[in-house]
N, C-alpha and C. Protein backbone atom coordinates (compact mmCIF):
# COMPACT_ATOMS: atom_id res chain seq x y z
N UNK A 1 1.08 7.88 -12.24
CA UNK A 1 -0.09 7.14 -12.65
C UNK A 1 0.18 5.65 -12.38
N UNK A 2 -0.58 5.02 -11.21
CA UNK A 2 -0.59 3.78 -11.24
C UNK A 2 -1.86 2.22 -11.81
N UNK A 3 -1.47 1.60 -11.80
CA UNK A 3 -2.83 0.49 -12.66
C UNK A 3 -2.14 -0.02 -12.27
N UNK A 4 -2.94 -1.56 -12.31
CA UNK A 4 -2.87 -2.90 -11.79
C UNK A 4 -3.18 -4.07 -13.05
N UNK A 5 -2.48 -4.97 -12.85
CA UNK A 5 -3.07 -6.06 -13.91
C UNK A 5 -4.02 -7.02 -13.00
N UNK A 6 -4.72 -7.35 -13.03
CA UNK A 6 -5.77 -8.34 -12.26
C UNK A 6 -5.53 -10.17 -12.90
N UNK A 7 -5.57 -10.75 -11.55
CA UNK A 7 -4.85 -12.36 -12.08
C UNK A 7 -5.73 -12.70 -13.08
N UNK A 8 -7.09 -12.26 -13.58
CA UNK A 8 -7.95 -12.68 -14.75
C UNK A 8 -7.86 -12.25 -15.74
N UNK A 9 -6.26 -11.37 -15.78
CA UNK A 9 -5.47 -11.09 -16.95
C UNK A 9 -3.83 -11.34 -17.05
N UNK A 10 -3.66 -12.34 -16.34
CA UNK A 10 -2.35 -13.10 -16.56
C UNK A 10 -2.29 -13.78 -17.43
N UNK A 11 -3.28 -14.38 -17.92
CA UNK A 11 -2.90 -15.38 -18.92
C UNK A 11 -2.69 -14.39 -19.97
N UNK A 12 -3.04 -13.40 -20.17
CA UNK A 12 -2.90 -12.11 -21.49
C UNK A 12 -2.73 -10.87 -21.24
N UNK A 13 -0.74 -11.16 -20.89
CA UNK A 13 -0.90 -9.60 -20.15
C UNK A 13 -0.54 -8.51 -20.97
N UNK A 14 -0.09 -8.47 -22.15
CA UNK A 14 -0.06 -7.99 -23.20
C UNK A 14 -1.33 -7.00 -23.57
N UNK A 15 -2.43 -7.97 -23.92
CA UNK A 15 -3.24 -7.07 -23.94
C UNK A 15 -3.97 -6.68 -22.82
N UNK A 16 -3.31 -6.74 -21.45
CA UNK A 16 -4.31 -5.79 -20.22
C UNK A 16 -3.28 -4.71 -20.12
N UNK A 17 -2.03 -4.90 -20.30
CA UNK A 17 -1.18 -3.75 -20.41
C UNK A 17 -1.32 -2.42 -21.72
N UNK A 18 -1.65 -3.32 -22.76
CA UNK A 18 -1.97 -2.38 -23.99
C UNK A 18 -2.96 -1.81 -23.60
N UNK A 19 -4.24 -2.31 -23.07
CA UNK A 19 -5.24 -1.63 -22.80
C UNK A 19 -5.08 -0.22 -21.83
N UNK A 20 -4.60 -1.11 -20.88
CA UNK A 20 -4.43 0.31 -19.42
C UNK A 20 -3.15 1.48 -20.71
N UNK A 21 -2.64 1.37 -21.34
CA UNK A 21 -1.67 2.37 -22.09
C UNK A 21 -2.48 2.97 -22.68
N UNK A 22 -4.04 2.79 -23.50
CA UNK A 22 -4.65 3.17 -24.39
C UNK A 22 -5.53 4.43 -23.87
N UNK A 23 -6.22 3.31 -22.61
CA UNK A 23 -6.96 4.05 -21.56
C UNK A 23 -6.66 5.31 -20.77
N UNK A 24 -5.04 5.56 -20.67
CA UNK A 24 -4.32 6.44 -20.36
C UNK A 24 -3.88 7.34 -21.28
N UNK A 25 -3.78 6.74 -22.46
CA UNK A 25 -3.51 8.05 -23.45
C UNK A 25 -1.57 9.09 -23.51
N UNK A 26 -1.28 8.66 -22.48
CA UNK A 26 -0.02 9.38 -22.23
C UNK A 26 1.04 8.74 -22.62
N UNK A 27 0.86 7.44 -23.34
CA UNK A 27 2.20 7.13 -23.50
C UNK A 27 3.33 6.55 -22.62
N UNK A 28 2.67 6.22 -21.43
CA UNK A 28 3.20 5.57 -20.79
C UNK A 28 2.57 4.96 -19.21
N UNK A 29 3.25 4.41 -18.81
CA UNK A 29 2.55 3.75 -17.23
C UNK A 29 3.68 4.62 -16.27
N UNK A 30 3.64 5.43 -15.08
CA UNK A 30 4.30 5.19 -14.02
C UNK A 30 4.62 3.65 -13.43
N UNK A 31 3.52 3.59 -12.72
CA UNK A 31 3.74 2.05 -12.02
C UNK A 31 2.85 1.55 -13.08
N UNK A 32 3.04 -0.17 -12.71
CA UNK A 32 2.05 -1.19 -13.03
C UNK A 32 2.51 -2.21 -11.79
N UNK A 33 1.43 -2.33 -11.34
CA UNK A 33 1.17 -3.63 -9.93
C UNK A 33 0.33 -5.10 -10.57
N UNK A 34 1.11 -5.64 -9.86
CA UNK A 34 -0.11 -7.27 -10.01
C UNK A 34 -0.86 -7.36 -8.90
N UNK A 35 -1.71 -7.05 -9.11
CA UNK A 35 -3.21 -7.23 -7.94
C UNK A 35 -2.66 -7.93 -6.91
N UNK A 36 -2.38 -9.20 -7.52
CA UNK A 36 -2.21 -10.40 -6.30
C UNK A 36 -1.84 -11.56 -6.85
N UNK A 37 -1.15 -11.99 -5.92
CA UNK A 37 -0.60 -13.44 -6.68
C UNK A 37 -2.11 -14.44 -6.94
N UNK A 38 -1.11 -15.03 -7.97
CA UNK A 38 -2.55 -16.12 -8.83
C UNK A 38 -1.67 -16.98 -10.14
N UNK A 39 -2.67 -17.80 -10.55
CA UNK A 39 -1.98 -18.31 -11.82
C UNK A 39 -1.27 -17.83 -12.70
N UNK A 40 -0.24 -18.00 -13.32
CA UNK A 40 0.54 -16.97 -14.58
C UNK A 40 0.80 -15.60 -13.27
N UNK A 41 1.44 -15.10 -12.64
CA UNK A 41 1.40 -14.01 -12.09
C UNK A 41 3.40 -13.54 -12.49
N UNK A 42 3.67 -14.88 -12.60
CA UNK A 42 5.59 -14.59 -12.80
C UNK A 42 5.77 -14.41 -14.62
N UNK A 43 4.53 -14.65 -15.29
CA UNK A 43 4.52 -14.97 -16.78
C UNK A 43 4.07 -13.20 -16.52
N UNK A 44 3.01 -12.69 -16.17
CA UNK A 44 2.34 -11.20 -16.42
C UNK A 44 3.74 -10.38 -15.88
N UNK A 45 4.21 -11.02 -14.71
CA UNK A 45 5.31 -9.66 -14.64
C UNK A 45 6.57 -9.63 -15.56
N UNK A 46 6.85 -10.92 -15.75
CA UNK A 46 8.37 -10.47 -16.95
C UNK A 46 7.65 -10.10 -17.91
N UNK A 47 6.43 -10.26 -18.66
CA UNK A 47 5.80 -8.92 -19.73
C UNK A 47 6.06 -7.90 -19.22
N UNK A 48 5.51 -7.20 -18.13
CA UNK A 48 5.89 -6.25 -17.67
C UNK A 48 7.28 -5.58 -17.31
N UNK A 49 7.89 -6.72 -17.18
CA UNK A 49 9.69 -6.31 -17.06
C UNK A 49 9.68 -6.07 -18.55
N UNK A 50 9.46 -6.73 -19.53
CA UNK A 50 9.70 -5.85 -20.74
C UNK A 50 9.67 -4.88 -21.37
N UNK A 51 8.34 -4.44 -20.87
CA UNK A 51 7.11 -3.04 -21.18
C UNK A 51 8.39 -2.16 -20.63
N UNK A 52 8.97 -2.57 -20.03
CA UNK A 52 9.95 -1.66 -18.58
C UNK A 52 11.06 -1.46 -19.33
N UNK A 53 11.52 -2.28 -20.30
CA UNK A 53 12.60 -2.16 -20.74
C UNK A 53 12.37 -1.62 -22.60
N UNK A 54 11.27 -1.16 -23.05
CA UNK A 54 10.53 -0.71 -23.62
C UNK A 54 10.22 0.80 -23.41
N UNK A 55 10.35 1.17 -22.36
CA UNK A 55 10.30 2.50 -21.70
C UNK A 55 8.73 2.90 -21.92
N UNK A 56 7.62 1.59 -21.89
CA UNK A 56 6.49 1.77 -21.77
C UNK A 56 5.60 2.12 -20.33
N UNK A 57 6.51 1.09 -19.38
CA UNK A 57 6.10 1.11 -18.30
C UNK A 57 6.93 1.76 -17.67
N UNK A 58 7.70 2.50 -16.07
CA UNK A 58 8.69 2.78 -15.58
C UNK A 58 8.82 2.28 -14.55
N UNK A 59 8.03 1.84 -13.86
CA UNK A 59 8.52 0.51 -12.77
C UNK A 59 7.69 -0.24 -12.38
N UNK A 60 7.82 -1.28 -11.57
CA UNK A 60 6.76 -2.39 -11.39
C UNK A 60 6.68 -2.38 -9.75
N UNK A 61 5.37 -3.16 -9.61
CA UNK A 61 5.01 -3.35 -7.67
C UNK A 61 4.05 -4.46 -8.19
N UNK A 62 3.76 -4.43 -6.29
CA UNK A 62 2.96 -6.11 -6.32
C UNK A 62 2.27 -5.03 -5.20
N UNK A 63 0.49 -5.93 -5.13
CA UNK A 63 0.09 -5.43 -4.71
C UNK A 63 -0.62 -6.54 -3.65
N UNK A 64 -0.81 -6.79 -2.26
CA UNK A 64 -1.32 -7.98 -1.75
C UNK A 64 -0.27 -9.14 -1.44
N UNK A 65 1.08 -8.92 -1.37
CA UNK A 65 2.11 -10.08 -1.36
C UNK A 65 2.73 -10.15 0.14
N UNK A 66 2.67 -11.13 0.64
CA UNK A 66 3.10 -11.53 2.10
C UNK A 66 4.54 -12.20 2.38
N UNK A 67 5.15 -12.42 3.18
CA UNK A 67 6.02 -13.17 3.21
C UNK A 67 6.50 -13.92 2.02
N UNK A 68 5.59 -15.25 2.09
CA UNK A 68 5.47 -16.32 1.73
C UNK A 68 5.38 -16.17 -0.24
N UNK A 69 4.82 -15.42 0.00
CA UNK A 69 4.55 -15.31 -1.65
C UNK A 69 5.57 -14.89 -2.04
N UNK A 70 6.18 -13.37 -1.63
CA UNK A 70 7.24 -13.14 -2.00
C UNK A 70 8.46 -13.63 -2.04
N UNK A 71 8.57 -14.53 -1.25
CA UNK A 71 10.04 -15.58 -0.78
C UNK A 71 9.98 -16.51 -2.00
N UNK A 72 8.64 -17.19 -2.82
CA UNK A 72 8.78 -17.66 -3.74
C UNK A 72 9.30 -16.73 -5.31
N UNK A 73 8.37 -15.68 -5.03
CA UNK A 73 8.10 -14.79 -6.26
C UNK A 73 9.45 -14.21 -6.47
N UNK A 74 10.25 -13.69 -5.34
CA UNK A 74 10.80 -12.79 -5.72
C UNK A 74 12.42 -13.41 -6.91
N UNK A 75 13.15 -14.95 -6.46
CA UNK A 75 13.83 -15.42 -7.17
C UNK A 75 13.35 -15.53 -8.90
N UNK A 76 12.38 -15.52 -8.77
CA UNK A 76 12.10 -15.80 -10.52
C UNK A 76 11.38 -14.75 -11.30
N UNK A 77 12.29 -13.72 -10.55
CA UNK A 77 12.10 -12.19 -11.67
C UNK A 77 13.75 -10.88 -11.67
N UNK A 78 13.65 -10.36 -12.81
CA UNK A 78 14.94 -9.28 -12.81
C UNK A 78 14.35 -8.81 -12.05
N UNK A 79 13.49 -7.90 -12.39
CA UNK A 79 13.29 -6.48 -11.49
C UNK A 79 12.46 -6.44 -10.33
N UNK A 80 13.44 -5.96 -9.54
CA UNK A 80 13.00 -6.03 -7.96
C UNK A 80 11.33 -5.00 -8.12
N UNK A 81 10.67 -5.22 -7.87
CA UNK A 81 9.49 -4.22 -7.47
C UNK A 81 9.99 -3.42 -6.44
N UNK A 82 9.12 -2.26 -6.94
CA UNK A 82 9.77 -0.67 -6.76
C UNK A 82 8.46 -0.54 -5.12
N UNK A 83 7.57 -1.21 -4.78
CA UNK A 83 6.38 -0.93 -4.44
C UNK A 83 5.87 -2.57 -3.77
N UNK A 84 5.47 -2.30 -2.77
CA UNK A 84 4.89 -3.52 -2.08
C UNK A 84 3.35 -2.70 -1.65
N UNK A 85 2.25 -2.90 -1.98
CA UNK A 85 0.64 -2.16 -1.67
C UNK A 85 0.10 -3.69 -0.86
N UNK A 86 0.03 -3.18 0.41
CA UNK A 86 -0.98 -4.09 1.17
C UNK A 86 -2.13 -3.26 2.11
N UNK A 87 -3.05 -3.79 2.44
CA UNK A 87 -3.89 -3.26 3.56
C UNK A 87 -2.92 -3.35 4.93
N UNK A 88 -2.67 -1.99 5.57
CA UNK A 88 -2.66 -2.03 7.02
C UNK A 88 -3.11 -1.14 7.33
N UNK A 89 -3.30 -1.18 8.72
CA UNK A 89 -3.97 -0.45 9.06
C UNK A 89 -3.66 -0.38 10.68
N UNK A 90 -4.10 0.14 12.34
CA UNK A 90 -3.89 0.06 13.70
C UNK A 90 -4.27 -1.67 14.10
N UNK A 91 -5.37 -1.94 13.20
CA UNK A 91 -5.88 -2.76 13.76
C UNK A 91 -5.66 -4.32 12.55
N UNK A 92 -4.58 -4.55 11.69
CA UNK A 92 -4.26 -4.93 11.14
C UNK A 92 -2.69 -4.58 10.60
N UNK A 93 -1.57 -4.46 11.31
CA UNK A 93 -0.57 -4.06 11.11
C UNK A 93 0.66 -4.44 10.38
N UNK A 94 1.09 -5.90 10.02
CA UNK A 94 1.54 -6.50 9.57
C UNK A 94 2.95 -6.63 10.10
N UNK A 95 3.38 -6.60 11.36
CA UNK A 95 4.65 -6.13 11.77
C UNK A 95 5.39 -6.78 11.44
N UNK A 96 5.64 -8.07 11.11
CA UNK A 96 6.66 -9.19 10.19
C UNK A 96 6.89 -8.96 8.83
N UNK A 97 5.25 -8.63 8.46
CA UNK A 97 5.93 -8.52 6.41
C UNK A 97 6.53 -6.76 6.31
N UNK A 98 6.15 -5.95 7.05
CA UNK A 98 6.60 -4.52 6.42
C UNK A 98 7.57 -4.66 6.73
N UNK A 99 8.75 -5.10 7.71
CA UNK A 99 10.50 -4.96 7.78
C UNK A 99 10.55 -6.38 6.95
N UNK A 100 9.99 -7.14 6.44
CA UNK A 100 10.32 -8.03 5.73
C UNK A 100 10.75 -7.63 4.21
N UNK A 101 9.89 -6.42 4.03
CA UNK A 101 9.41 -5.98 2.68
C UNK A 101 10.76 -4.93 2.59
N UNK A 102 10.83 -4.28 3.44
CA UNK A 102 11.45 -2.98 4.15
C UNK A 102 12.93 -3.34 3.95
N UNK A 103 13.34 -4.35 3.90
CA UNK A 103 14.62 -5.15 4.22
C UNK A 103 15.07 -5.58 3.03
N UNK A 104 14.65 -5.58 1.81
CA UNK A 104 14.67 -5.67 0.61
C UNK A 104 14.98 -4.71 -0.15
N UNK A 105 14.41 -3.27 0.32
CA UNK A 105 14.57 -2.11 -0.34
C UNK A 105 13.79 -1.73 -0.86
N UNK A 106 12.44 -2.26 -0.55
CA UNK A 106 11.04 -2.26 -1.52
C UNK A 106 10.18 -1.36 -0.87
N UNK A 107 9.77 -0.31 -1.46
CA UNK A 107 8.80 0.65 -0.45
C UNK A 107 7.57 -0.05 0.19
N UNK A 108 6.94 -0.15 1.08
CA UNK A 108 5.58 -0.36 1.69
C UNK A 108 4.83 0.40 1.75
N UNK A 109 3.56 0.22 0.68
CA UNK A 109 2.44 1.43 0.53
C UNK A 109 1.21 0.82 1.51
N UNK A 110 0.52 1.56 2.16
CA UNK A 110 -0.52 0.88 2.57
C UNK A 110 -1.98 1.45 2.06
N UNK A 111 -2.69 0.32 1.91
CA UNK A 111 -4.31 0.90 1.05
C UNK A 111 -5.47 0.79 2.60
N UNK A 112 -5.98 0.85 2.51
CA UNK A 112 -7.08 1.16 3.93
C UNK A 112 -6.50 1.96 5.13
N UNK A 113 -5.61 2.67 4.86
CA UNK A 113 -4.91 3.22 6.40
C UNK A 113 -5.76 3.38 7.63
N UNK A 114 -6.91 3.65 7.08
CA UNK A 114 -7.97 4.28 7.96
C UNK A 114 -9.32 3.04 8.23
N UNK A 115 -8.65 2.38 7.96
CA UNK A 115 -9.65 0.73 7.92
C UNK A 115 -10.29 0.49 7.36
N UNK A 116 -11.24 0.92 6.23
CA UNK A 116 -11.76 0.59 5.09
C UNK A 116 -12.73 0.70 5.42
N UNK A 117 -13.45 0.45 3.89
CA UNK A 117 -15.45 0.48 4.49
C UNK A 117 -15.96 -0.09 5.39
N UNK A 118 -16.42 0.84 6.32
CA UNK A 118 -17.41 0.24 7.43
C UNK A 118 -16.98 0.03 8.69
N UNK A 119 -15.13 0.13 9.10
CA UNK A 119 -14.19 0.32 9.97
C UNK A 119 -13.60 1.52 9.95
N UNK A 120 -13.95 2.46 9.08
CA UNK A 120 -13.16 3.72 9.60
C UNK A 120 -13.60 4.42 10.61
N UNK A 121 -15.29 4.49 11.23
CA UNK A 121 -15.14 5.14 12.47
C UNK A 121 -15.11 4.54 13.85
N UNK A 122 -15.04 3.19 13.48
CA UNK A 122 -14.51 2.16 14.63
C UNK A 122 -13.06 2.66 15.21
N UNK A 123 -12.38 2.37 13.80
CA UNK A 123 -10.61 3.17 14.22
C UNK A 123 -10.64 4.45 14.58
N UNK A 124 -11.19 5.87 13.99
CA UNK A 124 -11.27 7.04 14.26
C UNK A 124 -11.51 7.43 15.74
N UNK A 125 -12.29 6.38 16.06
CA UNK A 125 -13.08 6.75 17.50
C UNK A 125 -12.32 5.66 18.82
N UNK A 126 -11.11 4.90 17.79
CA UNK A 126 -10.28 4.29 18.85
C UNK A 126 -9.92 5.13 20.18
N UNK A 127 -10.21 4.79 21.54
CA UNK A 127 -9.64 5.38 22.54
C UNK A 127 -8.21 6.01 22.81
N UNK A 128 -7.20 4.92 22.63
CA UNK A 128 -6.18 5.17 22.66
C UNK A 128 -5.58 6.24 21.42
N UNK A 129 -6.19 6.03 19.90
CA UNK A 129 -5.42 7.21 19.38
C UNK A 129 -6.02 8.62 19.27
N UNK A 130 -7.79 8.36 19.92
CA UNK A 130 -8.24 9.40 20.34
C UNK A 130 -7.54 10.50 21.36
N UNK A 131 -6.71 9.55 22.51
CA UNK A 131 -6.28 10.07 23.36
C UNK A 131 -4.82 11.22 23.20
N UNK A 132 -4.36 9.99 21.81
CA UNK A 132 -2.96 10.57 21.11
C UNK A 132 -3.47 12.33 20.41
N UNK A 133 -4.44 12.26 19.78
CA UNK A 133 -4.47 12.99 18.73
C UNK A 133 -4.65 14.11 19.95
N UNK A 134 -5.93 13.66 20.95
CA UNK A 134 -6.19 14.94 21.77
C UNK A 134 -4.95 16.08 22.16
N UNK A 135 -3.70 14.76 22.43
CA UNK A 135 -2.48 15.30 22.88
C UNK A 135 -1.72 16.22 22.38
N UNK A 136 -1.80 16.05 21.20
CA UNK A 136 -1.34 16.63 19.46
C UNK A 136 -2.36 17.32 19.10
N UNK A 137 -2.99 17.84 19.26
CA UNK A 137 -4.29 18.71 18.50
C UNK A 137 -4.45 18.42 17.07
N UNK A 138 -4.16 17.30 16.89
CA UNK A 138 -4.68 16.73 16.01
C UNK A 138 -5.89 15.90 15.71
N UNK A 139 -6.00 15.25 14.69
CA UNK A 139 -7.32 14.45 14.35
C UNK A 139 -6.70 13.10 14.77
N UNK A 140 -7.69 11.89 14.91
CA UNK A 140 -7.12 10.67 15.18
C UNK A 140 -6.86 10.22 13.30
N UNK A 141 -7.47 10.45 12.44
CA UNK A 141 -6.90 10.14 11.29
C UNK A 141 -5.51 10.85 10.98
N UNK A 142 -4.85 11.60 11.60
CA UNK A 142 -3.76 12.65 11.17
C UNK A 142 -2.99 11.54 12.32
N UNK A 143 -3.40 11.13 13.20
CA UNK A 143 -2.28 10.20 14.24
C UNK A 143 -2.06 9.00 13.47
N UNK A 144 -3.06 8.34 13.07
CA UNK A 144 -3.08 7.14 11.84
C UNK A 144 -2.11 7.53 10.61
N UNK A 145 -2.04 8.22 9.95
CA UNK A 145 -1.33 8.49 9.10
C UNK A 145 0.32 8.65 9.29
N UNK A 146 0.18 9.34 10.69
CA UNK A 146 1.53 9.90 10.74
C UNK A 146 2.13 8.79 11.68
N UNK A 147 1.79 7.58 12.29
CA UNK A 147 2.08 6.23 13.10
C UNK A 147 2.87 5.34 11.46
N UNK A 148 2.35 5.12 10.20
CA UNK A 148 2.61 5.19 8.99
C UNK A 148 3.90 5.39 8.70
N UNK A 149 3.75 7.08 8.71
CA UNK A 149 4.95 7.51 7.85
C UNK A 149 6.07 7.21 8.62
N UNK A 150 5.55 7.66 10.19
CA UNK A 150 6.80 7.22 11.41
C UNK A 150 7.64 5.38 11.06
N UNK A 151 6.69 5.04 10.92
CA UNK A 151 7.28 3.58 10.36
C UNK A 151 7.71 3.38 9.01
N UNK A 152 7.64 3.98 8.61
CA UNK A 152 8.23 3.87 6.99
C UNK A 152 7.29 3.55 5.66
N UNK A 153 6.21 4.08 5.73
CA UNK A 153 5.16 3.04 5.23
C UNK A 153 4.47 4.90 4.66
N UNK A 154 4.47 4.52 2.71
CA UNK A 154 3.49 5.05 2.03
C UNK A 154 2.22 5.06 2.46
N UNK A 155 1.40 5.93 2.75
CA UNK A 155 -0.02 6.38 2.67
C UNK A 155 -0.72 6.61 1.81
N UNK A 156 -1.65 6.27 1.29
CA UNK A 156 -2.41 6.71 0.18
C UNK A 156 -4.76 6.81 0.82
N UNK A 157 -4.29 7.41 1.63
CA UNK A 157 -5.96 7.43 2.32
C UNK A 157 -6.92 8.35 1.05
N UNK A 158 -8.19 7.81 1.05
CA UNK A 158 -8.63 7.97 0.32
C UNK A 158 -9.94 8.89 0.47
N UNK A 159 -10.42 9.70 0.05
CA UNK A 159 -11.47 10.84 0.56
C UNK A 159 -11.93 11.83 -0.89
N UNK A 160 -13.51 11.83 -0.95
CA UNK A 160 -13.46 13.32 -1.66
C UNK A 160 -13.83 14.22 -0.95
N UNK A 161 -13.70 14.26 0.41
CA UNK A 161 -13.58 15.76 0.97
C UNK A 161 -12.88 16.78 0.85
N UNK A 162 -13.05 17.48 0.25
CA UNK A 162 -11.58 18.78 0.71
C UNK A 162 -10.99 19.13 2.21
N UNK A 163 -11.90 18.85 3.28
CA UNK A 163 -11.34 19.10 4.33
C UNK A 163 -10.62 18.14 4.62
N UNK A 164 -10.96 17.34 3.87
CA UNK A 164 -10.29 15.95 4.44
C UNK A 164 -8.77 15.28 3.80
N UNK A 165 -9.27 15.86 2.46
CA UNK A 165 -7.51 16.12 1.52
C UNK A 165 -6.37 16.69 2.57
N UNK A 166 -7.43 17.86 2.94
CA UNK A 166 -6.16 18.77 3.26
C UNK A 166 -5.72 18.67 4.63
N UNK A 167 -6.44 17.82 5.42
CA UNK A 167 -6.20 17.17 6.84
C UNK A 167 -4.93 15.99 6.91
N UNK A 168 -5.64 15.17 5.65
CA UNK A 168 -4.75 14.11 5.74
C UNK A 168 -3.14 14.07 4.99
N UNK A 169 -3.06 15.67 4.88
CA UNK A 169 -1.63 15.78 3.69
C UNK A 169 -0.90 16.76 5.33
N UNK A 170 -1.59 17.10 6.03
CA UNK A 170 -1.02 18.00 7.41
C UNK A 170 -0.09 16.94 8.68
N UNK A 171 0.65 16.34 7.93
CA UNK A 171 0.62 15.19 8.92
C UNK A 171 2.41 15.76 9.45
N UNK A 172 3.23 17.08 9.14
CA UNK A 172 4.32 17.36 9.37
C UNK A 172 4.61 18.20 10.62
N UNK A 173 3.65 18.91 11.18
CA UNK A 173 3.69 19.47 12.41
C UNK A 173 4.00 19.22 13.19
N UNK A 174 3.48 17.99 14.01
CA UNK A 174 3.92 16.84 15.04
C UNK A 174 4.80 15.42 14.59
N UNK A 175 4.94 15.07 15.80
CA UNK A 175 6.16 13.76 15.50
C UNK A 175 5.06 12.82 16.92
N UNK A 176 5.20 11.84 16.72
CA UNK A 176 4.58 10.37 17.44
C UNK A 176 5.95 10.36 18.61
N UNK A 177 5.75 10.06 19.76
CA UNK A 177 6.72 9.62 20.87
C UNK A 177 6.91 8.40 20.26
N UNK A 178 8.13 7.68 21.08
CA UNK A 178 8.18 6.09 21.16
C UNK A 178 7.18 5.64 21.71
N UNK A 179 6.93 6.33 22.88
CA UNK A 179 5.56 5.50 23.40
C UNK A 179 4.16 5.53 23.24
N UNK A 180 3.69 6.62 22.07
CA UNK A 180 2.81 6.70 21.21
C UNK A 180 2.91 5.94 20.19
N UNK A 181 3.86 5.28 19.84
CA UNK A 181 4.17 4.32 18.68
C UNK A 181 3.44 3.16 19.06
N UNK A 182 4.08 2.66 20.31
CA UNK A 182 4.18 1.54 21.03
C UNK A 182 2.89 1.36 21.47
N UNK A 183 2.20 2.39 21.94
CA UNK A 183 0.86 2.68 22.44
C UNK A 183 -0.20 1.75 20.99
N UNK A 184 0.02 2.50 19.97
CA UNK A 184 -0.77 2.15 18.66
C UNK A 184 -0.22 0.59 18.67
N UNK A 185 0.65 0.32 18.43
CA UNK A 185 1.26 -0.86 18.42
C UNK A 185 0.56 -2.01 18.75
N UNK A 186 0.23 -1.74 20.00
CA UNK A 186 -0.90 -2.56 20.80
C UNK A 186 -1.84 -2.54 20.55
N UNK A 187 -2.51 -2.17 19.58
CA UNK A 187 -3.89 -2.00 18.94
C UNK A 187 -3.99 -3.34 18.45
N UNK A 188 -3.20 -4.06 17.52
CA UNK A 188 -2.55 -4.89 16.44
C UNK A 188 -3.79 -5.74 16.82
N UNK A 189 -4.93 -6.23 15.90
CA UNK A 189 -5.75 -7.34 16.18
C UNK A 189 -5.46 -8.67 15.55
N UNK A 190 -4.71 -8.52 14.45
CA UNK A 190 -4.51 -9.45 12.99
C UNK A 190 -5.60 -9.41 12.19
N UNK A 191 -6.18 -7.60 12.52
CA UNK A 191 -7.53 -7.89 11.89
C UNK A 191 -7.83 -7.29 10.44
N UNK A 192 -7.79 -8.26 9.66
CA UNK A 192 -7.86 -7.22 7.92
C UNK A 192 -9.47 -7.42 7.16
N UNK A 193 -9.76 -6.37 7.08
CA UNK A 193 -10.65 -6.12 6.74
C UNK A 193 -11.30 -6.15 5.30
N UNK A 194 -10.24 -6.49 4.36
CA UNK A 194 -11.22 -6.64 2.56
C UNK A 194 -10.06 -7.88 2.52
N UNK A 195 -10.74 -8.79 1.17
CA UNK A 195 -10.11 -9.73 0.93
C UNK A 195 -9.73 -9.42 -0.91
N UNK A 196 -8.99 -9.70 -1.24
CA UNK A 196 -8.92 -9.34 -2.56
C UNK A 196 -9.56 -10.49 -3.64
């Protein structure tokens, strides 16, 4: 079970943490993420390093953190985050911060894999991973996913289809070439699509 604290609850993270515990009912948090850096964001997470040491919470992530943020953030906290959540995607890839992130020991989850509202059948209907998937008898969302895992990078695509659950969890059959990697690679626009 994961939740987020939102920076318009840094200044009181106490009670956005009590709340999300209440709201959950179980007695505890899996994760807790900070949305995104903002005011008070190093004050909300050592609450949260506490909650942690409390055995309220069980580990912490950041959600939206780049380079830059993190190079500041990361000296003025104990606990390393377990979880780095950013948008990538073919056409937004981040190839500097995920081995940046990666290099730390910090998992890289990605949220839009599939490009988000209003870009997913732009990407789906990409040529080139159209061409991949054809190759693979796969779907071009099952090539998206599995370009991902090939790189080291959590998935979390989002759907209430059932066909589509069970499409996007099939991603072990095939393996990506190097030059299917490399192929996607070149997609890279710097293009991100939601702003937080």
């Amino acid at each position: 079970m994961i939740t987020k604290i939102y920076p318009s609850q840094f200044n009181d993270p106490e009670t956005a943490i009590d709340m999300a515990l209440e709201k959950l009912d179980i007695g505890y948090i899996d994760m807790m993420l900070l949305h995104h850096p903002g005011n008070g964001d190093v004050k909300a997470y050592k609450t949260m390093e506490r909650y942690v040491e409390e055995g309220k919470i069980h580990s912490l992530g950041l959600s939206n953190w780049y380079v830059e943020e993190l190079t500041e953030f990361l000296p003025q906290i104990t606990i390393t985050p377990a979880l780095v959540q950013n948008e990538i995607h073919p056409y937004y890839q981040e190839q500097e911060v995920v081995p940046f992130i990666q290099d730390k020991g910090i998992a890289v989850q990605c949220w839009y894999p599939l490009g988000g509202r209003g870009y997913t059948s732009e990407l789906l209907g990409d040529e080139t991973i159209k061409s991949i998937a054809e190759a693979h008898g796969v779907s071009s969302a099952q090539v998206i996913l599995r370009w991902d895992l090939q790189r080291g990078i959590v998935v979390i695509p989002g759907s209430g289809n059932p066909d589509h659950i069970k499409e996007n969890l099939d991603l072990f059959g095939f393996e990506l070439t190097e030059d299917e990697m490399e192929q996607i690679s070149l997609l890279d626009r710097g293009e991100k699509h939601d702003w937080y």
